[in-house]
C-alpha atoms as a PDB file:
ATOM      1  CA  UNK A   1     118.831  94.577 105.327  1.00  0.00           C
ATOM      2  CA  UNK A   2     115.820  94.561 107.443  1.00  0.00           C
ATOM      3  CA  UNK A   3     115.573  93.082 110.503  1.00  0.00           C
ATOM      4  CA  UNK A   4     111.889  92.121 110.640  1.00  0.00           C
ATOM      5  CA  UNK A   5     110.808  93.390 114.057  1.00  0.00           C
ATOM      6  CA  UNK A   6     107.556  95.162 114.042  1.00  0.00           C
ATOM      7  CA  UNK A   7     107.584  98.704 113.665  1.00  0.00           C
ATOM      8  CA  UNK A   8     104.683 101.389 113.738  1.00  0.00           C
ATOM      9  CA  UNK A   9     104.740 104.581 112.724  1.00  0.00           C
ATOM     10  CA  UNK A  10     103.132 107.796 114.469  1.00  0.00           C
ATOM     11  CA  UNK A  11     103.329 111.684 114.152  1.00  0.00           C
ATOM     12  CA  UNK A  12     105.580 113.030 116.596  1.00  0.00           C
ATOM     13  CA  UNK A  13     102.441 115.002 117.896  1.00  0.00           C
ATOM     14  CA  UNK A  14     100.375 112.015 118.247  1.00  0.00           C
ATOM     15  CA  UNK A  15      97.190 113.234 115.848  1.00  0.00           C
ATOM     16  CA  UNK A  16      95.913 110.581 113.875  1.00  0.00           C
ATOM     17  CA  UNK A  17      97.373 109.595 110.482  1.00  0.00           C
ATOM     18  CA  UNK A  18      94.727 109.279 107.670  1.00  0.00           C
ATOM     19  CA  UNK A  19      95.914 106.951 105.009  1.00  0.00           C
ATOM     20  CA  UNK A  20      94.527 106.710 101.441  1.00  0.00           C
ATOM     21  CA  UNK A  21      93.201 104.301 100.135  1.00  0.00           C
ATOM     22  CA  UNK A  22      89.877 102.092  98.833  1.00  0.00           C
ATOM     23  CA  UNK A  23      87.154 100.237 100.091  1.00  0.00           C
ATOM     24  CA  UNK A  24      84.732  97.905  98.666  1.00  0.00           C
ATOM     25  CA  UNK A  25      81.114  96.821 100.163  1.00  0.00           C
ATOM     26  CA  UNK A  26      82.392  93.300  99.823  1.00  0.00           C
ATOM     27  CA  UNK A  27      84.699  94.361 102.728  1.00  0.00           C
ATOM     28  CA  UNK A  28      87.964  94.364 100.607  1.00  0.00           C
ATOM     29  CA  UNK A  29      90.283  97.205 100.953  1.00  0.00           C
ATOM     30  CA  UNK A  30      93.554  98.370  99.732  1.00  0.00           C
ATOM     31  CA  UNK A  31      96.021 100.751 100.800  1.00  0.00           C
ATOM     32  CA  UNK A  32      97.686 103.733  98.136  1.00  0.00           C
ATOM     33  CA  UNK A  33     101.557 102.830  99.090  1.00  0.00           C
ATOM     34  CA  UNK A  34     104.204 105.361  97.766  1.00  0.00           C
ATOM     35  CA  UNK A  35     108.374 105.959  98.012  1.00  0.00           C
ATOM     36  CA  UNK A  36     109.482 106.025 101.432  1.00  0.00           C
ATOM     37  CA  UNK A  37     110.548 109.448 102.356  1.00  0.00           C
ATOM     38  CA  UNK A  38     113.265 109.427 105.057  1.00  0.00           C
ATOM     39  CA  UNK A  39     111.795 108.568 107.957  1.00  0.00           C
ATOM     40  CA  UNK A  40     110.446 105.412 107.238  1.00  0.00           C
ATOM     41  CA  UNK A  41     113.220 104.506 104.458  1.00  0.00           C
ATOM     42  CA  UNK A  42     115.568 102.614 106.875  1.00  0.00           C
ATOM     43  CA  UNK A  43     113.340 100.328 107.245  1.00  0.00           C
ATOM     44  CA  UNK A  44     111.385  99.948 104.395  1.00  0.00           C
ATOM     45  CA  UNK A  45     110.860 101.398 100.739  1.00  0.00           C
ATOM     46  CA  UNK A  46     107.837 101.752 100.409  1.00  0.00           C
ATOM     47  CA  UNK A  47     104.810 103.575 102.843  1.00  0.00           C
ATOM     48  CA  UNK A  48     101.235 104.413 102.851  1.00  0.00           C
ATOM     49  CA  UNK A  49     100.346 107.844 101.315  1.00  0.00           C
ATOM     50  CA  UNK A  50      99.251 109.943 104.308  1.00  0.00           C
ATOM     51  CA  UNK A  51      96.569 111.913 103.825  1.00  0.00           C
ATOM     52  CA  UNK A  52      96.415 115.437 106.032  1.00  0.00           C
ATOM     53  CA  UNK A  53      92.877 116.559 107.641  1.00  0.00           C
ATOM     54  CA  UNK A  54      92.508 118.800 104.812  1.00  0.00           C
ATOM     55  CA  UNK A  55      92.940 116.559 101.961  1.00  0.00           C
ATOM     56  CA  UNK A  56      90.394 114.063 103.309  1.00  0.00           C
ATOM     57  CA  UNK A  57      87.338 115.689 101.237  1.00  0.00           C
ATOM     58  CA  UNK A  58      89.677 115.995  98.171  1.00  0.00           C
ATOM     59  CA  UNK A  59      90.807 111.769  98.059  1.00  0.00           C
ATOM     60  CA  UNK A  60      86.908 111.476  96.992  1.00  0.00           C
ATOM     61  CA  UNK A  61      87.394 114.566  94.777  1.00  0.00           C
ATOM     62  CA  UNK A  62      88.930 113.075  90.975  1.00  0.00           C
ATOM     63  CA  UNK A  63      90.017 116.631  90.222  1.00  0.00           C
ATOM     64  CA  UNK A  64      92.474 116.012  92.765  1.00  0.00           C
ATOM     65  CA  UNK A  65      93.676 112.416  93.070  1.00  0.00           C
ATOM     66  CA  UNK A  66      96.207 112.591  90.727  1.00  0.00           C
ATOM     67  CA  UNK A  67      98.165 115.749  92.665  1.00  0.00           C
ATOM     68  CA  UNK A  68      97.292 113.336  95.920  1.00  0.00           C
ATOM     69  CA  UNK A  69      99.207 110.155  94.480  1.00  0.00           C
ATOM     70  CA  UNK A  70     102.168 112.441  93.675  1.00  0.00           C
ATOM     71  CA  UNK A  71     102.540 114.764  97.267  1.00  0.00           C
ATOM     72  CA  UNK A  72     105.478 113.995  99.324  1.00  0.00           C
ATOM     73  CA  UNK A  73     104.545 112.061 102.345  1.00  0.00           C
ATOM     74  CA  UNK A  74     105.064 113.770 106.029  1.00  0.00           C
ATOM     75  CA  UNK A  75     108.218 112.928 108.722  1.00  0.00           C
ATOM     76  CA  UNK A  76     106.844 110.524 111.202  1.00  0.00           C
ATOM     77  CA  UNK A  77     108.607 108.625 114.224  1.00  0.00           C
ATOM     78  CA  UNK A  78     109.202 104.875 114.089  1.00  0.00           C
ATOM     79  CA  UNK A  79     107.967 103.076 117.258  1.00  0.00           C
ATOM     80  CA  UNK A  80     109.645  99.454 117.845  1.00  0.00           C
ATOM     81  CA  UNK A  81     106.871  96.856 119.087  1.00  0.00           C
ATOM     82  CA  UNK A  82     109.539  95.596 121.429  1.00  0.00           C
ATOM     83  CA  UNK A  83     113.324  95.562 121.986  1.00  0.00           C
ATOM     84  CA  UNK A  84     114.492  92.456 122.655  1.00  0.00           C
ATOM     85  CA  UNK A  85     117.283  93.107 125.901  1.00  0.00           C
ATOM     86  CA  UNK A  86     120.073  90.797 127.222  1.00  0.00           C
ATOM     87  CA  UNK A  87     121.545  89.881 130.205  1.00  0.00           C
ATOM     88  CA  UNK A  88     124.788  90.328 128.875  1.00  0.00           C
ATOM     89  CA  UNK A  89     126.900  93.386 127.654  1.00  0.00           C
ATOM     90  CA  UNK A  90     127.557  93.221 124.363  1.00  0.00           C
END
């Protein structure tokens, strides 16, 4: 069970994360979500596919898109938007 407080997700190393997806000039986007791999499955199951620096050029590449939709996603680190604290021990 979730718990519904707001989590982001980064690389430990803090480079951006490129994440695949599509874009229309009508401004409508989506983005390409895949099996959560264990760093983001305890809290949800699904996440964006990631792309790495070098696969950018490849994602508009269709000899390629197909071996990009199946990669395994990288680790990342789960970042809680807040913690709520109390007053009181538990």
């Amino acid at each position: 069970d979730h718990d519904h407080q707001k989590i982001s997700f980064r690389y430990q190393n803090g480079h951006l994360m490129y994440l695949a997806g599509f874009y229309d000039r009508q401004g409508h986007y989506i983005i390409i979500t895949t099996k959560a791999n264990q760093s983001v499955a305890p809290y949800h199951d699904r996440m964006p596919l990631i792309l790495e620096p070098k696969e950018l050029k490849m994602w508009f590449d269709d000899r390629y898109v197909e071996d990009l939709l199946k990669k395994k996603p990288p680790l990342v680190k789960a970042h809680k938007a807040y913690e709520q604290l109390s007053l009181f021990e538990d």
